[in-house]
PDB file of N, CA and C in Angstrom:
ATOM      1  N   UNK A   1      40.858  74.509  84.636  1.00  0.00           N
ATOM      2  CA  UNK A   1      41.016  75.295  85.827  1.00  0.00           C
ATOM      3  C   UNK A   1      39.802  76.192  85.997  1.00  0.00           C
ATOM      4  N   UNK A   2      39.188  76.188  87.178  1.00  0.00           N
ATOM      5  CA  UNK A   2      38.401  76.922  87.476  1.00  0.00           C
ATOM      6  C   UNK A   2      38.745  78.488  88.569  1.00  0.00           C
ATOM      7  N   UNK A   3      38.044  79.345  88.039  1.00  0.00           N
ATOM      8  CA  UNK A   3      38.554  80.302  89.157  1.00  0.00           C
ATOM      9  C   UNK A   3      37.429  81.332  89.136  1.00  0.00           C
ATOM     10  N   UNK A   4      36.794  82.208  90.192  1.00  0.00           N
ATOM     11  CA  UNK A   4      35.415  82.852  90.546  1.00  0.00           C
ATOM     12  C   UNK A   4      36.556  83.961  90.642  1.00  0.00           C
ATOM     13  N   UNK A   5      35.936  85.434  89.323  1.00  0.00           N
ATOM     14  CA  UNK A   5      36.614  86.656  89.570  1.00  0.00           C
ATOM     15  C   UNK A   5      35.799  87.495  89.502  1.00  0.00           C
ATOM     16  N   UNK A   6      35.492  88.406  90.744  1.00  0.00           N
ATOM     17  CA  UNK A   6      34.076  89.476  90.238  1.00  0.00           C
ATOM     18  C   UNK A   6      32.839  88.892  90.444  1.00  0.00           C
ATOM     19  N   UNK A   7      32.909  87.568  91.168  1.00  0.00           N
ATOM     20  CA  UNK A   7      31.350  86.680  91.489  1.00  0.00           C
ATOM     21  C   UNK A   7      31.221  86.353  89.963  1.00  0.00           C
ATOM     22  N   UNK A   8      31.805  86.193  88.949  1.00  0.00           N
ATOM     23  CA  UNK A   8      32.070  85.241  87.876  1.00  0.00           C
ATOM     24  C   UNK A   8      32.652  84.157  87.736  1.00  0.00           C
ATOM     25  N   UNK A   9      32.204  82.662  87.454  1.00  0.00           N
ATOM     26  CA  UNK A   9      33.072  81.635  87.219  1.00  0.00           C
ATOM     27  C   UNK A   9      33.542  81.953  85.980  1.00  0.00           C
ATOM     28  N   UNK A  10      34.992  81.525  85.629  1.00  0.00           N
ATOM     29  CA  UNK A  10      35.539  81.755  84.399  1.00  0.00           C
ATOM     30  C   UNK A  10      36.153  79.611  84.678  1.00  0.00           C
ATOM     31  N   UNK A  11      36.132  78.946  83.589  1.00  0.00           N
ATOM     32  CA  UNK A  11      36.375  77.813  83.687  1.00  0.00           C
ATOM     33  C   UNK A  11      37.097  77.007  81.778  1.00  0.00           C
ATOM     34  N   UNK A  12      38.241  76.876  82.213  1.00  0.00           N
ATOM     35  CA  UNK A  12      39.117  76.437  80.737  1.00  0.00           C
ATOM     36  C   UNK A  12      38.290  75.367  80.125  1.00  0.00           C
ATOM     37  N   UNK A  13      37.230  74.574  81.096  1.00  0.00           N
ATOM     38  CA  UNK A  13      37.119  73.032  80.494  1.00  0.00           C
ATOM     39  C   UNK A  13      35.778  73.552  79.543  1.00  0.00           C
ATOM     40  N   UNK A  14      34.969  74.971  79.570  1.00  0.00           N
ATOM     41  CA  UNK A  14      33.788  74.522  79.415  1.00  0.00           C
ATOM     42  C   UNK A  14      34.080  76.188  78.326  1.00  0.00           C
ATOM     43  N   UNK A  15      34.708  76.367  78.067  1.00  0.00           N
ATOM     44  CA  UNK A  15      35.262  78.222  77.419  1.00  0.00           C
ATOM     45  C   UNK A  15      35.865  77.677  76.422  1.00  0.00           C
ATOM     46  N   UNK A  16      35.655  78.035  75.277  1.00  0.00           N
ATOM     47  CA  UNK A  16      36.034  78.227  73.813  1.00  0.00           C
ATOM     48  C   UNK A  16      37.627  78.888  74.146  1.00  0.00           C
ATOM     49  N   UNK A  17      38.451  77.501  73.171  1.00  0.00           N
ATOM     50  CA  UNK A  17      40.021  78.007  73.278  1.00  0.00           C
ATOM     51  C   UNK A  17      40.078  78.855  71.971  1.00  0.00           C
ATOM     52  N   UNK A  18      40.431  80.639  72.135  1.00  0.00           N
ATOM     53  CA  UNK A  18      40.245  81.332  71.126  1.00  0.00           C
ATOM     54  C   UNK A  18      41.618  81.445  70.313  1.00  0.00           C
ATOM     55  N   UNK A  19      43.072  81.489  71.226  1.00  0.00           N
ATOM     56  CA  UNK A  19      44.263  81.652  70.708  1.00  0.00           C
ATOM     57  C   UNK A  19      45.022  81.512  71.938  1.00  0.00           C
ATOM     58  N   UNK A  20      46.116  80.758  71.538  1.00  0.00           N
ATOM     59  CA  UNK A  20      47.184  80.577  72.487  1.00  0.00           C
ATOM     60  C   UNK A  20      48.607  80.980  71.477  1.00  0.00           C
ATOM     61  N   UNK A  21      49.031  81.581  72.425  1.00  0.00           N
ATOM     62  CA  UNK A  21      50.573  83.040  72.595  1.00  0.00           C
ATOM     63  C   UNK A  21      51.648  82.038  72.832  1.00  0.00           C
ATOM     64  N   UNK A  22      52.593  81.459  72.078  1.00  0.00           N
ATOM     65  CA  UNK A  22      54.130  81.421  73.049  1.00  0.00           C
ATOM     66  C   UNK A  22      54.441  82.153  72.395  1.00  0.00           C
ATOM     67  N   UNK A  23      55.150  83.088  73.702  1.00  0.00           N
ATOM     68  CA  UNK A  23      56.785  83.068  73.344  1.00  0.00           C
ATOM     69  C   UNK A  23      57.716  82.691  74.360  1.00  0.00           C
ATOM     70  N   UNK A  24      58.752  82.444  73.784  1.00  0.00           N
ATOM     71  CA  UNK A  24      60.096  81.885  74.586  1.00  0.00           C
ATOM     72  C   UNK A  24      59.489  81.043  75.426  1.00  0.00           C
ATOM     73  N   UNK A  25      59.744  81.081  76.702  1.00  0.00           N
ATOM     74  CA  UNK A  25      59.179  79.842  77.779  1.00  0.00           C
ATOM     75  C   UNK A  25      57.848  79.729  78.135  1.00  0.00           C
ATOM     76  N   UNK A  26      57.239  81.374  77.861  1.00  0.00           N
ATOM     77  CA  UNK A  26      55.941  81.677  78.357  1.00  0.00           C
ATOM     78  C   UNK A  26      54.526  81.193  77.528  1.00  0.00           C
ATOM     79  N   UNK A  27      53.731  81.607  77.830  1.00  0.00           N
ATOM     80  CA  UNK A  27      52.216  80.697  76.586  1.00  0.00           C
ATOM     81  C   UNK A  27      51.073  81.170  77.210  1.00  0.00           C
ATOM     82  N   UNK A  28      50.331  82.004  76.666  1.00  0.00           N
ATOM     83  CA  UNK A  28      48.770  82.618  77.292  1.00  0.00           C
ATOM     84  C   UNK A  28      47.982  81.917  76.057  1.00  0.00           C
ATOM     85  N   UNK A  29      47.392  81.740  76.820  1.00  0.00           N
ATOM     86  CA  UNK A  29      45.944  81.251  76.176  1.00  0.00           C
ATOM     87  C   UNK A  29      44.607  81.975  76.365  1.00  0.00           C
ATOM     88  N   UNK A  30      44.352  82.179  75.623  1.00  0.00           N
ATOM     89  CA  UNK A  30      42.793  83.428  75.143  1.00  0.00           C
ATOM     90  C   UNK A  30      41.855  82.442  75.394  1.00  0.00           C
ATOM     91  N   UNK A  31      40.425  82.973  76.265  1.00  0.00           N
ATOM     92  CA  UNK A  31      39.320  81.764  76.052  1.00  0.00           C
ATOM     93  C   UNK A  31      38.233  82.795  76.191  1.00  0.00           C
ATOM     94  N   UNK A  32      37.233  82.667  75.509  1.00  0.00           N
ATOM     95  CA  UNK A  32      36.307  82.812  75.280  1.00  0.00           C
ATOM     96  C   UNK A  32      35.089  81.805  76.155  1.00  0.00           C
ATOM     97  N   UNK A  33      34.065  82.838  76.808  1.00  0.00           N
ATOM     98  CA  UNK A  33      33.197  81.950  77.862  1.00  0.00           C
ATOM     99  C   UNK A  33      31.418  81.726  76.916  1.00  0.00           C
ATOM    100  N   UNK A  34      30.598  81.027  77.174  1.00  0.00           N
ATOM    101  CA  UNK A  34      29.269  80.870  76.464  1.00  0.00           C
ATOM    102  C   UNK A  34      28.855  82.223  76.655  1.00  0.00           C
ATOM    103  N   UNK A  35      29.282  83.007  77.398  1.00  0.00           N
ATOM    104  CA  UNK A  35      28.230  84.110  77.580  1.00  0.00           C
ATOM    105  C   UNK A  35      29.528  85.446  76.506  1.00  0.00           C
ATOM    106  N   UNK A  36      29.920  84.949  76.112  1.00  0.00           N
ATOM    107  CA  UNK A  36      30.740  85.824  75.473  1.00  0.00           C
ATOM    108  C   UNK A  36      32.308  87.049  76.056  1.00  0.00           C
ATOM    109  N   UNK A  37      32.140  86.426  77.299  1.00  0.00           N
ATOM    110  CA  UNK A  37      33.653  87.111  77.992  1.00  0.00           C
ATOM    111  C   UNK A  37      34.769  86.315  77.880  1.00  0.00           C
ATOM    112  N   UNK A  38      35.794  86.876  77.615  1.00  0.00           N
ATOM    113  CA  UNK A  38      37.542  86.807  77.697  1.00  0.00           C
ATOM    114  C   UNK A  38      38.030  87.177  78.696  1.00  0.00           C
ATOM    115  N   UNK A  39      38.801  85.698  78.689  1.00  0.00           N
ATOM    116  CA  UNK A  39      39.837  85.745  79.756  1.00  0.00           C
ATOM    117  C   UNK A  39      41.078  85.262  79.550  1.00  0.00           C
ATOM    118  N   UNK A  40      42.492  85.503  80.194  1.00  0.00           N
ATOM    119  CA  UNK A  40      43.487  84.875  79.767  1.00  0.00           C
ATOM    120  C   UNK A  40      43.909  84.000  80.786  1.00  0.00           C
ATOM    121  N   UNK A  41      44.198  82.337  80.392  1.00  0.00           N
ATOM    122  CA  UNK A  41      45.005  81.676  81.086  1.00  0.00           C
ATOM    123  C   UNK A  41      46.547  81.728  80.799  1.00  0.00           C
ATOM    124  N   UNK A  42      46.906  81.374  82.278  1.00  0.00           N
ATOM    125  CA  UNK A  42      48.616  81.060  81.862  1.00  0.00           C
ATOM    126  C   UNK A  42      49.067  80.369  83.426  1.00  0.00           C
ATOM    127  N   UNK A  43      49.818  79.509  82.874  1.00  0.00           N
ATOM    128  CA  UNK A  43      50.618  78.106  84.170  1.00  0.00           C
ATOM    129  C   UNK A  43      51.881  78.497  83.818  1.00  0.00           C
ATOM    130  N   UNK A  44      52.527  78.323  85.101  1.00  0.00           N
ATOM    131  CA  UNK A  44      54.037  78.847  85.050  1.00  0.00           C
ATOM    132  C   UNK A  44      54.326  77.639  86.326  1.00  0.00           C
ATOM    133  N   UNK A  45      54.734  76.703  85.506  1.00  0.00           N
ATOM    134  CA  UNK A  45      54.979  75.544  86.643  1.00  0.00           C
ATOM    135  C   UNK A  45      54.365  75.278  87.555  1.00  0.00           C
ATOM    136  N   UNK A  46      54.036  75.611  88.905  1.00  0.00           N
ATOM    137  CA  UNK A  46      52.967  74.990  89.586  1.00  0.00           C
ATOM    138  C   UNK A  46      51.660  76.104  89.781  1.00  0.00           C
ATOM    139  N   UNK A  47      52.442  77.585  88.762  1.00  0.00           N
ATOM    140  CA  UNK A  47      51.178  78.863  89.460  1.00  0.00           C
ATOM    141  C   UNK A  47      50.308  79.090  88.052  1.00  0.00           C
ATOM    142  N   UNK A  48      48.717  78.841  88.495  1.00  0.00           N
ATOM    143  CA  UNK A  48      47.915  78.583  87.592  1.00  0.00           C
ATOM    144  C   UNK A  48      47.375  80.490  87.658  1.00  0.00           C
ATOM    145  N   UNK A  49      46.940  81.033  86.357  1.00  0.00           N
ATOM    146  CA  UNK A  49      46.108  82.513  87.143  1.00  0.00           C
ATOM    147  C   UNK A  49      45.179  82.539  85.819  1.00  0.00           C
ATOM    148  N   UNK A  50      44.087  83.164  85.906  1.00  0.00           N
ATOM    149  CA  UNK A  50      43.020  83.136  85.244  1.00  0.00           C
ATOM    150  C   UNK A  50      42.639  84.859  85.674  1.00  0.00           C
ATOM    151  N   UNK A  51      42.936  85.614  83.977  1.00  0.00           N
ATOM    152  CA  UNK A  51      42.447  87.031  84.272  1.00  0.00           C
ATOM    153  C   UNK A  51      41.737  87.567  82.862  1.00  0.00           C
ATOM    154  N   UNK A  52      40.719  87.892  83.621  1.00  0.00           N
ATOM    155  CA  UNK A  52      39.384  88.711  82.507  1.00  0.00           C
ATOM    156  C   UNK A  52      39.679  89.681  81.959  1.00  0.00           C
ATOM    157  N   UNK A  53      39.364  89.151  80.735  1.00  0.00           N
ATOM    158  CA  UNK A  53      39.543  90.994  79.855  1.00  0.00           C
ATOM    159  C   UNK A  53      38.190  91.628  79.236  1.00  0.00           C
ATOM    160  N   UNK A  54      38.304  93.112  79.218  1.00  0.00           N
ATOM    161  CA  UNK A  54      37.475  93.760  78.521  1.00  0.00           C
ATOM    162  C   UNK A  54      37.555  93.418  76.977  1.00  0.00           C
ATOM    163  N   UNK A  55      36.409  93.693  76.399  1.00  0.00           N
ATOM    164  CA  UNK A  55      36.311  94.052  75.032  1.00  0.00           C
ATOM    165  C   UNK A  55      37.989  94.759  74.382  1.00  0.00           C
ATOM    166  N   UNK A  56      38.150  95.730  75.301  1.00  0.00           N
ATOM    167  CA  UNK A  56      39.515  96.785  74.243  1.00  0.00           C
ATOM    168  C   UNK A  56      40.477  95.828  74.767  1.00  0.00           C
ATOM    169  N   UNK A  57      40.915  95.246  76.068  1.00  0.00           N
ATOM    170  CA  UNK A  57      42.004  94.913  75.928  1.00  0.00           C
ATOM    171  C   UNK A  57      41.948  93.022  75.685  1.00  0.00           C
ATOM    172  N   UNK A  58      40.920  92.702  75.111  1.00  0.00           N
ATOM    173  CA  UNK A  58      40.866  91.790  74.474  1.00  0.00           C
ATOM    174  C   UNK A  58      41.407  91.673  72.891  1.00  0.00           C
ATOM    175  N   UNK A  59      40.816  92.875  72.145  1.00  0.00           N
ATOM    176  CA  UNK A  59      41.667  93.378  70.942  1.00  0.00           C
ATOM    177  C   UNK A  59      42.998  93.884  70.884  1.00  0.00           C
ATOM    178  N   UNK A  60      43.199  94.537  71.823  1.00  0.00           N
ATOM    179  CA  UNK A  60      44.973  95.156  72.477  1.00  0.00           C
ATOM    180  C   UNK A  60      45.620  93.475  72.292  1.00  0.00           C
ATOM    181  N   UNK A  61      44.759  92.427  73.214  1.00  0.00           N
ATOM    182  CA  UNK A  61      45.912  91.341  73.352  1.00  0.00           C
ATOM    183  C   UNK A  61      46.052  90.324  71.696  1.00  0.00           C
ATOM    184  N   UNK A  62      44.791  90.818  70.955  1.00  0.00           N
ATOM    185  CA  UNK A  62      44.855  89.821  69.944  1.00  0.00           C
ATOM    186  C   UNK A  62      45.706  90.495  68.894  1.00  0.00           C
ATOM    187  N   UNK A  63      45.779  91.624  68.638  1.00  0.00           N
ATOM    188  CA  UNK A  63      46.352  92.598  67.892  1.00  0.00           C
ATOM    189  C   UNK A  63      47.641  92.345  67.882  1.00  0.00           C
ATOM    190  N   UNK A  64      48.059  92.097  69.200  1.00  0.00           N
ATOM    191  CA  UNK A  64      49.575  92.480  69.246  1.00  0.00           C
ATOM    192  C   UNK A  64      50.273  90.220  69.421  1.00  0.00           C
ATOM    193  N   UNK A  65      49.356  89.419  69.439  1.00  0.00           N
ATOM    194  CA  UNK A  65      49.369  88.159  69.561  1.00  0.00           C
ATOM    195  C   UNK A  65      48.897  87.225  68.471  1.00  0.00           C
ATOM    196  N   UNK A  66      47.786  87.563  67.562  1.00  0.00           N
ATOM    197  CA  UNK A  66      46.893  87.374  66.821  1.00  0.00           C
ATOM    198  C   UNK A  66      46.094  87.373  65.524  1.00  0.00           C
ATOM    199  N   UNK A  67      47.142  89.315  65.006  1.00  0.00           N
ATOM    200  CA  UNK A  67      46.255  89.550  64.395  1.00  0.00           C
ATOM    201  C   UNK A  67      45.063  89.624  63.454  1.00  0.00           C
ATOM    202  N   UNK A  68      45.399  87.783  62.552  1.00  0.00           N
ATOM    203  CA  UNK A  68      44.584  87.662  61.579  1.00  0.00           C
ATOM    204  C   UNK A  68      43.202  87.004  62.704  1.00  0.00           C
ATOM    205  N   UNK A  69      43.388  86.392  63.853  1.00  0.00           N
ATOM    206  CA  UNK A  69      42.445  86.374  64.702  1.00  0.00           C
ATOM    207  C   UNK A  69      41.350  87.853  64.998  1.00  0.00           C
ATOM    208  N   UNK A  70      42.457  88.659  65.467  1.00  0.00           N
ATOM    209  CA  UNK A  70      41.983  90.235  65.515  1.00  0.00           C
ATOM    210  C   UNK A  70      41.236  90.798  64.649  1.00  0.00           C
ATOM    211  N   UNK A  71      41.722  90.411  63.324  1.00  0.00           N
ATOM    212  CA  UNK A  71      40.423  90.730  62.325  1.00  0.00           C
ATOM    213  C   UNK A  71      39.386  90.273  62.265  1.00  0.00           C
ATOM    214  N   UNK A  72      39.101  88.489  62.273  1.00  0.00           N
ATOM    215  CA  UNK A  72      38.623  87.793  62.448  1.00  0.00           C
ATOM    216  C   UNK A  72      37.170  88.583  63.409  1.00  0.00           C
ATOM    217  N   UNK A  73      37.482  88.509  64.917  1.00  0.00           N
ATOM    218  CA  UNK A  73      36.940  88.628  65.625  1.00  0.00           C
ATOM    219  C   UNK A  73      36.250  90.505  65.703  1.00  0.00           C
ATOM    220  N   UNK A  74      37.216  91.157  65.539  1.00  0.00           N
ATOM    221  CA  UNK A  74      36.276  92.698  65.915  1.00  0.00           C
ATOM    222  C   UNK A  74      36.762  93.374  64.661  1.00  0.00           C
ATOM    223  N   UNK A  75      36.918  92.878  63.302  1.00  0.00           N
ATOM    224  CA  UNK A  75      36.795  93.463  62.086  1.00  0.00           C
ATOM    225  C   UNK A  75      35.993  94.934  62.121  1.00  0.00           C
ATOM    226  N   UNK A  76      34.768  95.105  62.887  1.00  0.00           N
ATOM    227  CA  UNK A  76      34.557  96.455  62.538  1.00  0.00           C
ATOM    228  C   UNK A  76      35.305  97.655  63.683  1.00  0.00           C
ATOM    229  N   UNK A  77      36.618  97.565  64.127  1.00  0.00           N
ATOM    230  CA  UNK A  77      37.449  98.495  65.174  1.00  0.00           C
ATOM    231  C   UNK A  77      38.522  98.133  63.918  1.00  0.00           C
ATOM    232  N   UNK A  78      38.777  98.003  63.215  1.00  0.00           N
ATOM    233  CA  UNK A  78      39.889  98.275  62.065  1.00  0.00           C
ATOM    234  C   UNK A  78      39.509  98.899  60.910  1.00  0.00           C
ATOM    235  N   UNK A  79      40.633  99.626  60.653  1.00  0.00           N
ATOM    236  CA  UNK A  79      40.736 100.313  59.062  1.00  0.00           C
ATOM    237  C   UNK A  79      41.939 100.159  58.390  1.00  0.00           C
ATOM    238  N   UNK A  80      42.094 100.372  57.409  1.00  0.00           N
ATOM    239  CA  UNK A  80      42.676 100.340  56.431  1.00  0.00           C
ATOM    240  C   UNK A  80      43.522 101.760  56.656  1.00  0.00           C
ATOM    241  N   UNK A  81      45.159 101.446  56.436  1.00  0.00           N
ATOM    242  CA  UNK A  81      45.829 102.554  57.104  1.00  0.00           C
ATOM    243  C   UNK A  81      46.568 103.455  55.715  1.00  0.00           C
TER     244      UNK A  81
END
């Protein structure tokens, strides 16, 4: 799926699949673009939506979806509690 947000193409076929979310009926998928931005897909039967995330709420979504990804990826925004 392709979709232009902000005069940005964001595009699933050509974006690094970083993590995909179910729960219950629902399923987001995290993608990562060559130039290094996140975005989340999600299809809900025939409605496709494609939405960009920042840096923080890219970690907000992996954190709470992810977390050994979350480390993975922005290891230096964590500590040891």
């Amino acid at each position: 799926m392709k979709r232009i947000v902000n005069g940005k193409l964001y595009d699933t076929d050509t974006a690094e699949l970083v993590c995909l979310s179910k729960i219950s009926l629902f399923s987001e998928r995290l993608y990562r673009t060559k130039k290094g931005r996140y975005f989340i897909y999600d299809k809900f039967g025939s409605v496709e939506y494609i939405k960009p995330l920042n840096e923080d709420e890219t970690f907000e979504w992996l954190s709470k979806h992810n977390p050994d990804k979350a480390i993975e990826l922005f290891s230096e925004r964590i500590e040891e509690a």
